[in-house]
C-alpha atoms as a PDB file:
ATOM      1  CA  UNK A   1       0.000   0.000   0.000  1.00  0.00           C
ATOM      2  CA  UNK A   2       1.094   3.629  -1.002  1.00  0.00           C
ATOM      3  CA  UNK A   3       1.513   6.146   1.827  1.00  0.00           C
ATOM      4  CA  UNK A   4      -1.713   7.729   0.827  1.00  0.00           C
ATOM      5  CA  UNK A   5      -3.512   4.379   0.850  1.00  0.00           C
ATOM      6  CA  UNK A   6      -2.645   4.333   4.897  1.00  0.00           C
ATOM      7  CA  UNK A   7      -2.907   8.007   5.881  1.00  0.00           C
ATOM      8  CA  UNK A   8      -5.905   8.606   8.095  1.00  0.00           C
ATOM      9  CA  UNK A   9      -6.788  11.892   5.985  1.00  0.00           C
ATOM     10  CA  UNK A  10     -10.343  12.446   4.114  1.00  0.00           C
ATOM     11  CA  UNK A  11     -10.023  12.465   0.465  1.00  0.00           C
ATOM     12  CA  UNK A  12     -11.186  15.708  -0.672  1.00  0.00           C
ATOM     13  CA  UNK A  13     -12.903  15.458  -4.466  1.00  0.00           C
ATOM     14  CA  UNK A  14     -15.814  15.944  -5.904  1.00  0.00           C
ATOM     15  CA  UNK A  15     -17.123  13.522  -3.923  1.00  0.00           C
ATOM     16  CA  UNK A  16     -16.869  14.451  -0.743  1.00  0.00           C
ATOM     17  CA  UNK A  17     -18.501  17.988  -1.163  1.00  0.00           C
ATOM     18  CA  UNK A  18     -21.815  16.680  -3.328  1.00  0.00           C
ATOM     19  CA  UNK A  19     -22.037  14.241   0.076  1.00  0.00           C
ATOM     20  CA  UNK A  20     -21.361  16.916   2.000  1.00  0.00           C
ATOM     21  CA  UNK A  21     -24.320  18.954   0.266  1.00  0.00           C
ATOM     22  CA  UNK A  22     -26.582  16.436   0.331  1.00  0.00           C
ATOM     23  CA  UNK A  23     -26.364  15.775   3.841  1.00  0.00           C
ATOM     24  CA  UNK A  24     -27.053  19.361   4.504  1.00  0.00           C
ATOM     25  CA  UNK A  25     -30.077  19.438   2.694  1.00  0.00           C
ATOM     26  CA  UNK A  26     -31.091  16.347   4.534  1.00  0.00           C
ATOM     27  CA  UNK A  27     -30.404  18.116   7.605  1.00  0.00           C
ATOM     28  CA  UNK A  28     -32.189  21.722   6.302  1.00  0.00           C
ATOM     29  CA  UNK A  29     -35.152  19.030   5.817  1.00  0.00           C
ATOM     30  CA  UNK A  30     -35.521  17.167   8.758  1.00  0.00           C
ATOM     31  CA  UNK A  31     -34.693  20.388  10.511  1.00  0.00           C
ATOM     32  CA  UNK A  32     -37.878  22.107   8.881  1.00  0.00           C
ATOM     33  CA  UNK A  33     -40.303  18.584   9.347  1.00  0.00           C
ATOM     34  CA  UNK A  34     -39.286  17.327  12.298  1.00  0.00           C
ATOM     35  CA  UNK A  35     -38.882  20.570  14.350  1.00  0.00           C
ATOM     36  CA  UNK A  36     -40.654  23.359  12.422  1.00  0.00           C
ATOM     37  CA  UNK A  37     -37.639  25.498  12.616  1.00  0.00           C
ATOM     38  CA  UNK A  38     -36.103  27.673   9.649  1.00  0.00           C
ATOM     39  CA  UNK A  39     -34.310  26.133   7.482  1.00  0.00           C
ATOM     40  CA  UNK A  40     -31.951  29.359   7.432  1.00  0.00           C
ATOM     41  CA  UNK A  41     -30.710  28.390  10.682  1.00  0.00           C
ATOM     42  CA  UNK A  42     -29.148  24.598   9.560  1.00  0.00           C
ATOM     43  CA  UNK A  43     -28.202  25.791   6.703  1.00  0.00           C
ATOM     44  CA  UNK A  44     -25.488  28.382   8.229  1.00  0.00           C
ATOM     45  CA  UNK A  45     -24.704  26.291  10.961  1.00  0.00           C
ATOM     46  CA  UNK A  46     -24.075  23.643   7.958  1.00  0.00           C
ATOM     47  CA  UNK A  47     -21.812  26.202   6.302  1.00  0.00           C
ATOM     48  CA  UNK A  48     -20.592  27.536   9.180  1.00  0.00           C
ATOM     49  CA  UNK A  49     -18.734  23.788  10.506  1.00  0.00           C
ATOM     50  CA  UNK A  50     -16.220  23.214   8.034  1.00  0.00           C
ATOM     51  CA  UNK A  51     -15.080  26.863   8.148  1.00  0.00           C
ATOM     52  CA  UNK A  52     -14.339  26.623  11.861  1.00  0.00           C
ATOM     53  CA  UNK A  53     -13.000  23.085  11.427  1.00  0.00           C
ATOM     54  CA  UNK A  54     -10.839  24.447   8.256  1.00  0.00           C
ATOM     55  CA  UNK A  55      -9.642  26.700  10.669  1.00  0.00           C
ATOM     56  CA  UNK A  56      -9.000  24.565  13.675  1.00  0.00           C
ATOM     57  CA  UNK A  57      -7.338  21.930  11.884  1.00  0.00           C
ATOM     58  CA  UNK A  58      -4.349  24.975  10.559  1.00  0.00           C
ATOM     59  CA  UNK A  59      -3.889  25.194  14.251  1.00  0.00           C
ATOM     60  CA  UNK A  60      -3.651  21.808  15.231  1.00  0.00           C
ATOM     61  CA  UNK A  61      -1.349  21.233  11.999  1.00  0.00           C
ATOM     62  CA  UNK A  62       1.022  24.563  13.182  1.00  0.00           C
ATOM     63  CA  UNK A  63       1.111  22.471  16.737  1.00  0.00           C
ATOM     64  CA  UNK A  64       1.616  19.197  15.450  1.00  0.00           C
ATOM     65  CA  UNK A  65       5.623  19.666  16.494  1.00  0.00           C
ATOM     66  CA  UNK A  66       5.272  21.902  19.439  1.00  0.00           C
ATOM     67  CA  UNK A  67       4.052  20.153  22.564  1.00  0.00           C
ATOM     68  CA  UNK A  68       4.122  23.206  24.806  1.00  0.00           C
ATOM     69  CA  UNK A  69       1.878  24.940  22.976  1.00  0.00           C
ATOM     70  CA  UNK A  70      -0.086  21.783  22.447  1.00  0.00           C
ATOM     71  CA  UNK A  71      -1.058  22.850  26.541  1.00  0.00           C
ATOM     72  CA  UNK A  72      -1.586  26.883  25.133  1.00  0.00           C
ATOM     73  CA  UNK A  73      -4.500  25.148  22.453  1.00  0.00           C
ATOM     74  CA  UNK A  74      -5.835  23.104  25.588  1.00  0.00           C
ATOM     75  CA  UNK A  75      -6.297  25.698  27.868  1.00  0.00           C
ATOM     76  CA  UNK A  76      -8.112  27.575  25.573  1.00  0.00           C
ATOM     77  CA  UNK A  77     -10.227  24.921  24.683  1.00  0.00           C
ATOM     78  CA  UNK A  78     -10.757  24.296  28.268  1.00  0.00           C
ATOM     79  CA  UNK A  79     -11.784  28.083  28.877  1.00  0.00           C
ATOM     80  CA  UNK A  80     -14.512  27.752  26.285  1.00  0.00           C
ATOM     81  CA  UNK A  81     -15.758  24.164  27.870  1.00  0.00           C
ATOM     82  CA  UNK A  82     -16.410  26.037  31.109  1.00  0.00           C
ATOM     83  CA  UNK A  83     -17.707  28.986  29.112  1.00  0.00           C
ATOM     84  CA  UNK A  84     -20.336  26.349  27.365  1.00  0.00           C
ATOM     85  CA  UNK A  85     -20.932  24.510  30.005  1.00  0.00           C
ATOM     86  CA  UNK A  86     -21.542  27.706  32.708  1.00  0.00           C
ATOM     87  CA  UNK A  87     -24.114  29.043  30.319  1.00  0.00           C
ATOM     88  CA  UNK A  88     -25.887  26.064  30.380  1.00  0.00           C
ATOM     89  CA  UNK A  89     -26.482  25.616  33.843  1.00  0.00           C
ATOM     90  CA  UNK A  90     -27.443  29.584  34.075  1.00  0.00           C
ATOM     91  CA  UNK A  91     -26.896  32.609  32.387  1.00  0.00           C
ATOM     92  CA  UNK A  92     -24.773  34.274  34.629  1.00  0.00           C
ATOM     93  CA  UNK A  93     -22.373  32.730  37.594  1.00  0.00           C
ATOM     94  CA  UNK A  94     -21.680  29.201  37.116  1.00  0.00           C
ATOM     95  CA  UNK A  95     -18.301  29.231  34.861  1.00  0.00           C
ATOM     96  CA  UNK A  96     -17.416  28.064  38.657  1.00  0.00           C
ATOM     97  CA  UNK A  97     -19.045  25.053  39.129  1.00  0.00           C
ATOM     98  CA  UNK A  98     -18.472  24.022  35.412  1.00  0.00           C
ATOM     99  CA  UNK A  99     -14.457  24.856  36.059  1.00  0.00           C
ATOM    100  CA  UNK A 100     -14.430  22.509  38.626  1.00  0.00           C
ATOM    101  CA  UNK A 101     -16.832  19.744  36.762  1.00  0.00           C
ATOM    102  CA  UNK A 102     -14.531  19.996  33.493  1.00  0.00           C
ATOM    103  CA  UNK A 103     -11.016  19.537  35.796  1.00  0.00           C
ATOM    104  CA  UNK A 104     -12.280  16.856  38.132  1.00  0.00           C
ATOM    105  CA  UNK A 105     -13.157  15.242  34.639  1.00  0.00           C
ATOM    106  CA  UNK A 106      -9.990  15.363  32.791  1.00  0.00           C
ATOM    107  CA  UNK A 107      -6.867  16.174  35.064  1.00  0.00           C
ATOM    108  CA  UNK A 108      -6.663  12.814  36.861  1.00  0.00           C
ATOM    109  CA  UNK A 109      -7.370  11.087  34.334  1.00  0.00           C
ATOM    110  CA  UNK A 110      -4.817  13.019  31.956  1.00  0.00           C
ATOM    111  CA  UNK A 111      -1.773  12.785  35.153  1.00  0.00           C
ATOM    112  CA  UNK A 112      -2.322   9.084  35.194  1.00  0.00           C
ATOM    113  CA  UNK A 113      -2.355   8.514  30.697  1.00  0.00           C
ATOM    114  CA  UNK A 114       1.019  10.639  31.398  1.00  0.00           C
ATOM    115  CA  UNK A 115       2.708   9.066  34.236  1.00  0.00           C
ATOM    116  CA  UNK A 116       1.799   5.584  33.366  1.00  0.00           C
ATOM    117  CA  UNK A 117       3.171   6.067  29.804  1.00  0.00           C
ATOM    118  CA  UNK A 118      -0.545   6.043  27.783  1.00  0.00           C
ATOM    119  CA  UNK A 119      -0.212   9.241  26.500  1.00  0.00           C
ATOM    120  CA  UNK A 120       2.805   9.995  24.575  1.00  0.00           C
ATOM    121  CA  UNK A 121       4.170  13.870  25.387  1.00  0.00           C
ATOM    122  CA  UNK A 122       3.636  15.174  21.795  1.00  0.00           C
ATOM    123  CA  UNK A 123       1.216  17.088  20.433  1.00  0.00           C
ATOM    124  CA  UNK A 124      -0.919  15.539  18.060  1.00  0.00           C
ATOM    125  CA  UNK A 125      -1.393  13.138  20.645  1.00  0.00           C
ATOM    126  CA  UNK A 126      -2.123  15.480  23.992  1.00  0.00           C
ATOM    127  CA  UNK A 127      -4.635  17.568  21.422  1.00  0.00           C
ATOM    128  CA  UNK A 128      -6.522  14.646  20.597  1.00  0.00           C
ATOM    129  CA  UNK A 129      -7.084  12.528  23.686  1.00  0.00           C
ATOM    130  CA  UNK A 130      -7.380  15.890  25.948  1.00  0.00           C
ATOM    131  CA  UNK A 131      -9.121  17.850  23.481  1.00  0.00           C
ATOM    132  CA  UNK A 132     -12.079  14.974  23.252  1.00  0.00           C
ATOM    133  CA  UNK A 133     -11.925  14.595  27.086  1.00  0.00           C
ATOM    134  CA  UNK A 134     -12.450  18.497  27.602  1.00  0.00           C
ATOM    135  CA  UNK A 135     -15.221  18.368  24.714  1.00  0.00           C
ATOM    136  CA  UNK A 136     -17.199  15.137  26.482  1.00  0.00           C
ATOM    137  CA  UNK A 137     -16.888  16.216  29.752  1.00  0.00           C
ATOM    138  CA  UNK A 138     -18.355  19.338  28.728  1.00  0.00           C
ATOM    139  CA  UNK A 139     -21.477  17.923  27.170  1.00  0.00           C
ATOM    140  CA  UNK A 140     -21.944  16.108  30.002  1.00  0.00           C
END
């Protein structure tokens, strides 16, 4: 197999964006029928995600060789999880209580993938495990 053939990257043709348009108008649809919403709203959203991730993923590539600011890019993502989260629990005054939801959540669990060898200290690898364990322990 060719280097290509065993990369982990989406191929980007034609393809990919008539799929990617189709599934927004499925979304735009069920959107409408399902929750009687405008379909104005999904349909920027729809736009609106592979800008951000576009942009995200120049980041993460800039950081894929610099492991200290791997940290810099989580911390920031953390300060938006407790942003997130705090404004779902109430308006105003909770970025507290979600602080200390989002750390009990990942720091332990991070100390021990790093001091029992799990985690490898480089980038790619901190954003990715730490970044989904901020992002799901935000939901949560």
């Amino acid at each position: 197999m060719s280097k290509v053939e065993n990369s982990t990257r989406l191929i980007l043709g034609s393809q990919t964006w008539i799929l990617l348009a189709i599934m927004l108008m499925m979304a735009v649809l069920l959107w409408r029928a399902a929750l009687g919403r405008s379909p104005r709203e999904m349909l920027i959203a729809g736009l609106h995600a592979p800008i951000q991730l576009a942009a995200v993923a120049l980041v993460i590539a800039w950081l894929s060789n610099r492991a200290g600011w791997a940290f810099a890019f989580l911390a920031l993502m953390f300060a938006v999880a407790v942003w997130i989260s705090g404004h779902r629990v109430a308006s105003t005054g909770r970025w507290r209580i979600a602080v200390i939801r989002i750390a009990i959540a990942v720091v332990p669990v991070a100390a021990l993938m790093f001091v029992a060898g799990v985690l490898p200290f480089t980038a790619l690898a901190i954003i990715a495990v730490l970044g989904q364990q901020i992002g799901g322990s935000c939901r949560s």
